[in-house]
N, C-alpha and C. Protein backbone atom coordinates (compact mmCIF):
# COMPACT_ATOMS: atom_id res chain seq x y z
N UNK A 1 -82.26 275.37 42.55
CA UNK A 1 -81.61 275.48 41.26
C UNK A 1 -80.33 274.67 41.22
N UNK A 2 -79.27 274.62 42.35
CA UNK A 2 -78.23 273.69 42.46
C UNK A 2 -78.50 272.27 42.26
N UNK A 3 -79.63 271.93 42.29
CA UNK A 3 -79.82 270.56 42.09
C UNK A 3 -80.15 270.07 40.75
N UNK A 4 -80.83 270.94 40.11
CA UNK A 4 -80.85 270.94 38.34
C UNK A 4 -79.57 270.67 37.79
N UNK A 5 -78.82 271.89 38.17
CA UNK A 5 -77.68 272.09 37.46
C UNK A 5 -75.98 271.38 38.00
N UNK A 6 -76.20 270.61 39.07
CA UNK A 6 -75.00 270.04 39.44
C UNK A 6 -74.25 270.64 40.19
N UNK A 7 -74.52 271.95 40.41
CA UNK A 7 -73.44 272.68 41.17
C UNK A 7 -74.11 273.61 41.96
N UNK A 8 -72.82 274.74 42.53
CA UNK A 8 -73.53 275.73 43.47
C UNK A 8 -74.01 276.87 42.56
N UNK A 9 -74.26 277.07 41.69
CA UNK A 9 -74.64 277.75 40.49
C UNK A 9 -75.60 279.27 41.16
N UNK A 10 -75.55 279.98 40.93
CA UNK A 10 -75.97 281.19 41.87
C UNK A 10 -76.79 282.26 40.64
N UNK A 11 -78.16 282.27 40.80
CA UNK A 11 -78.67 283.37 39.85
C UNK A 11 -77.93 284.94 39.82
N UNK A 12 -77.83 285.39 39.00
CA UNK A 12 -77.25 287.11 39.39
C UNK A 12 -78.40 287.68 38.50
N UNK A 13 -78.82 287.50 37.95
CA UNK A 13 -79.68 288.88 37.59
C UNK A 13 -81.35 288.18 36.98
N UNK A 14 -82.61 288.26 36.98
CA UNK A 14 -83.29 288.05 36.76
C UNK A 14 -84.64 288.95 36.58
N UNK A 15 -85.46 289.42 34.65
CA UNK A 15 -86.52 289.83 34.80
C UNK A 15 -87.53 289.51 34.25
N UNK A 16 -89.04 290.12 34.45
CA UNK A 16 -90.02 289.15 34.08
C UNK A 16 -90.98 290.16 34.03
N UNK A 17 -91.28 290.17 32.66
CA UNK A 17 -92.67 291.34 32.38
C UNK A 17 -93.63 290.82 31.19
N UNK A 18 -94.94 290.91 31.88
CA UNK A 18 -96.29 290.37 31.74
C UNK A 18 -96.82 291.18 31.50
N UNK A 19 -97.49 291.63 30.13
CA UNK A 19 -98.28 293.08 30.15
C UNK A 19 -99.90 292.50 30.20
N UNK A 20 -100.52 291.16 30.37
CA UNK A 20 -101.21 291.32 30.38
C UNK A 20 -102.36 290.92 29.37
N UNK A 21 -101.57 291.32 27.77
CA UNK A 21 -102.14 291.11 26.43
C UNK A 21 -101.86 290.30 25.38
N UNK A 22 -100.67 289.33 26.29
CA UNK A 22 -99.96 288.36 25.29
C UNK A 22 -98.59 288.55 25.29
N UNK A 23 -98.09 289.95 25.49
CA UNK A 23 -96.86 290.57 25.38
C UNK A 23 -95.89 289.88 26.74
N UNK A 24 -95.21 289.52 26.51
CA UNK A 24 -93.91 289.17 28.11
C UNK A 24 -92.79 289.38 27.25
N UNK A 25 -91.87 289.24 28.64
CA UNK A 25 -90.58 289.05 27.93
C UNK A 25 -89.59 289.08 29.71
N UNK A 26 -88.41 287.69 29.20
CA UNK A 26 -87.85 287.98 30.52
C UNK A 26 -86.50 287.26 30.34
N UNK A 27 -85.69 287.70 31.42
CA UNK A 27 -84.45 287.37 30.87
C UNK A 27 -84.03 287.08 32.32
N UNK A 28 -82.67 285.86 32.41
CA UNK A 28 -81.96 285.42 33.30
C UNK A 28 -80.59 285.21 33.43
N UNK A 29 -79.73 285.92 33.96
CA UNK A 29 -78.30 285.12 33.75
C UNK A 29 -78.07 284.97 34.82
N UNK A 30 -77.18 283.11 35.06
CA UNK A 30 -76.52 282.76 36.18
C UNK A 30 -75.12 282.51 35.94
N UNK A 31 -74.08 282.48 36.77
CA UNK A 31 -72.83 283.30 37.26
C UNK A 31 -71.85 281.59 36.94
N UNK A 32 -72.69 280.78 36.47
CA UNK A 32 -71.87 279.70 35.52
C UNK A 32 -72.02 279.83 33.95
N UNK A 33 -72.41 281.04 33.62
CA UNK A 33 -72.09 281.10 32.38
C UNK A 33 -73.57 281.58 31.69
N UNK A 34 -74.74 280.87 31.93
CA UNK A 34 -75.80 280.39 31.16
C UNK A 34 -76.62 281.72 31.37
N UNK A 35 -77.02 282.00 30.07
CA UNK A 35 -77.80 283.68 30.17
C UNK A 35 -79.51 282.86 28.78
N UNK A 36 -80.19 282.98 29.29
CA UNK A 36 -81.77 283.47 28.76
C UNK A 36 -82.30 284.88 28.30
N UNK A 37 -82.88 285.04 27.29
CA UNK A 37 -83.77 285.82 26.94
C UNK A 37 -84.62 285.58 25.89
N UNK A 38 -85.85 286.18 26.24
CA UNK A 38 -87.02 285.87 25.21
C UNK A 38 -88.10 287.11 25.71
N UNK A 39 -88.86 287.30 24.47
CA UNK A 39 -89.58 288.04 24.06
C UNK A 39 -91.02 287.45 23.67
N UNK A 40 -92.26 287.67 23.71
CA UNK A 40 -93.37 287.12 23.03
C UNK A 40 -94.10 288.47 22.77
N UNK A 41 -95.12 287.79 21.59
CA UNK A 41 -96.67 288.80 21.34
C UNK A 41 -97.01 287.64 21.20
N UNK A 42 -98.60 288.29 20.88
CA UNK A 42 -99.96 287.43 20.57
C UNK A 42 -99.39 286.98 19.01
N UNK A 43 -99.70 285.88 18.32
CA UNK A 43 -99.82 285.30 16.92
C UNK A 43 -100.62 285.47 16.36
N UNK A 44 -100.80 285.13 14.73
CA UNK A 44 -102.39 285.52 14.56
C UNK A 44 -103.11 283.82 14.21
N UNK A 45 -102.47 282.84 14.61
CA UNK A 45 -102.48 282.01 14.37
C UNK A 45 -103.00 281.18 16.15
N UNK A 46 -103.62 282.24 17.03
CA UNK A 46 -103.58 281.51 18.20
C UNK A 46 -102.30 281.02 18.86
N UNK A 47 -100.84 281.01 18.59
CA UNK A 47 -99.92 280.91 19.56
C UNK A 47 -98.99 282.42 19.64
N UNK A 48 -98.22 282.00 20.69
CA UNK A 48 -97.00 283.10 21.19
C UNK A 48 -96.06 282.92 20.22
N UNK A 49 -95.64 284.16 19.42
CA UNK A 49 -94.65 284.64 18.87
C UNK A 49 -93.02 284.86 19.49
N UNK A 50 -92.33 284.38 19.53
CA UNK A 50 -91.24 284.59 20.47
C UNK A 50 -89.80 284.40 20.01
N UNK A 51 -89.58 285.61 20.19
CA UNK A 51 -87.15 285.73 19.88
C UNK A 51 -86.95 285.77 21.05
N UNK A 52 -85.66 285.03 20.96
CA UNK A 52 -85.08 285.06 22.10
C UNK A 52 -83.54 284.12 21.74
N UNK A 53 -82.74 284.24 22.79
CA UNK A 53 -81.63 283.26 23.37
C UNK A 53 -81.37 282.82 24.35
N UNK A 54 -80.38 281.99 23.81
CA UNK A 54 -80.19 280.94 25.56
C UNK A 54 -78.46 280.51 25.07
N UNK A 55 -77.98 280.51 26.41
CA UNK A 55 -76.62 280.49 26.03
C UNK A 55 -76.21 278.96 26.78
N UNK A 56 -75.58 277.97 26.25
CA UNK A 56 -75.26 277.02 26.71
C UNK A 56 -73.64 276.67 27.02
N UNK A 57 -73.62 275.92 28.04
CA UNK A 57 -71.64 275.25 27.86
C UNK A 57 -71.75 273.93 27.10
N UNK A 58 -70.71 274.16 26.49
CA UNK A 58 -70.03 273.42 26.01
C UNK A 58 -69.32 271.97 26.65
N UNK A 59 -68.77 271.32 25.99
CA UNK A 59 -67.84 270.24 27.05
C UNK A 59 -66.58 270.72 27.05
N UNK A 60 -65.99 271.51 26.22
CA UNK A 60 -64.73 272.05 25.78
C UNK A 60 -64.65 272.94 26.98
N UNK A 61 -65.63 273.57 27.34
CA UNK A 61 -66.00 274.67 29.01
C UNK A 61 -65.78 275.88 28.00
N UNK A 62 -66.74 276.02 26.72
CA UNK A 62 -66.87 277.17 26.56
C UNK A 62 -68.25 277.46 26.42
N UNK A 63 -68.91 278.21 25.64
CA UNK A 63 -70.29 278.20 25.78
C UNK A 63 -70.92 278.64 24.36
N UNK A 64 -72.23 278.08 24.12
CA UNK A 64 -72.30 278.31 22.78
C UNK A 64 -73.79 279.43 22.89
N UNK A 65 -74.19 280.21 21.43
CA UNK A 65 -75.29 280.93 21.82
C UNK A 65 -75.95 280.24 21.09
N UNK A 66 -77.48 280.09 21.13
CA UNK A 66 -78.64 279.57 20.22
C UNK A 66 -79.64 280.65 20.07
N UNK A 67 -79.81 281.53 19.18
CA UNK A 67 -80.50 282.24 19.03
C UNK A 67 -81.59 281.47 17.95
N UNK A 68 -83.01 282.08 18.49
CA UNK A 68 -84.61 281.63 17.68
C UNK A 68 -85.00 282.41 17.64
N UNK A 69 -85.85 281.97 16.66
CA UNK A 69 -87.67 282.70 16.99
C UNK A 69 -88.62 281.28 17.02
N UNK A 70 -89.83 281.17 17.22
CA UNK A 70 -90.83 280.71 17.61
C UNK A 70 -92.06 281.53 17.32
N UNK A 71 -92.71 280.59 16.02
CA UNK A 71 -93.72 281.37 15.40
C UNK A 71 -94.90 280.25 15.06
N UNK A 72 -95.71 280.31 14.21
CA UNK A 72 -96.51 279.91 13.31
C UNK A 72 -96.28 278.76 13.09
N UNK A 73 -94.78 278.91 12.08
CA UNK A 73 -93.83 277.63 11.45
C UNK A 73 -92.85 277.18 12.27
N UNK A 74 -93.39 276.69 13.86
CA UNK A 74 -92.35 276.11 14.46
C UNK A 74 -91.42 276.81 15.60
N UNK A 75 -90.48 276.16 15.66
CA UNK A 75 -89.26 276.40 16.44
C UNK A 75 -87.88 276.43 15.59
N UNK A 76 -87.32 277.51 15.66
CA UNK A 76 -86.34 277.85 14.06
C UNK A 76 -85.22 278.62 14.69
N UNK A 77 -83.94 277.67 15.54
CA UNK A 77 -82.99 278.03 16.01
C UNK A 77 -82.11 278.14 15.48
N UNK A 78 -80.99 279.20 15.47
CA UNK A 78 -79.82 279.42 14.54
C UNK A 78 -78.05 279.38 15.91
N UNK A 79 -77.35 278.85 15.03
CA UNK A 79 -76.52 279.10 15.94
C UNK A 79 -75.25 278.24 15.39
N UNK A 80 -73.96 278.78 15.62
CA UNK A 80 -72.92 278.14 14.87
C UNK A 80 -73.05 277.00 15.08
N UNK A 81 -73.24 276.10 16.14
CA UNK A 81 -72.81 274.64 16.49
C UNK A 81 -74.29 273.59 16.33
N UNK A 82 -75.16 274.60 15.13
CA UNK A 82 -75.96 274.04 14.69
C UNK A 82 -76.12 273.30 13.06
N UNK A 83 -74.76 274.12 12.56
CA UNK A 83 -74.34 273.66 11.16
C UNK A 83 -73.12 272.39 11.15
């Protein structure tokens, strides 16, 4: 993972659940800032349905959130430093 990310970057918490029927959902935060989460079901459209976030840095060294969903119609992220 240090080699992705440039640094000594260290996971702290990580989960991951698969029910099996389409349903997951899993979440990650590492200890430079950057936190994941997402959610899926089945679609009725044949794809994964999915909310979630992902938290990014900034260049300023702060960090921004991008919250989505992921449906039918796409990929449809919201987030201040998207306006």
């Amino acid at each position: 993972m240090s080699e992705v990310m440039g640094s000594d970057a260290q996971l702290l918490s990580e989960t991951s659940e698969n029910q099996g029927d389409g349903n997951f959902a899993y979440s990650y935060s590492i200890d430079n800032g950057i936190n994941v989460d997402a959610a899926g079901s089945p679609g009725t459209a044949g794809q994964s349905n999915i909310v979630g976030s992902y938290t990014v840095p900034l260049a300023d060294g702060g960090f921004a959130v991008i919250r989505y969903i992921a449906n039918e119609d796409g990929f449809q992220p919201e987030s201040e430093i998207l306006r």
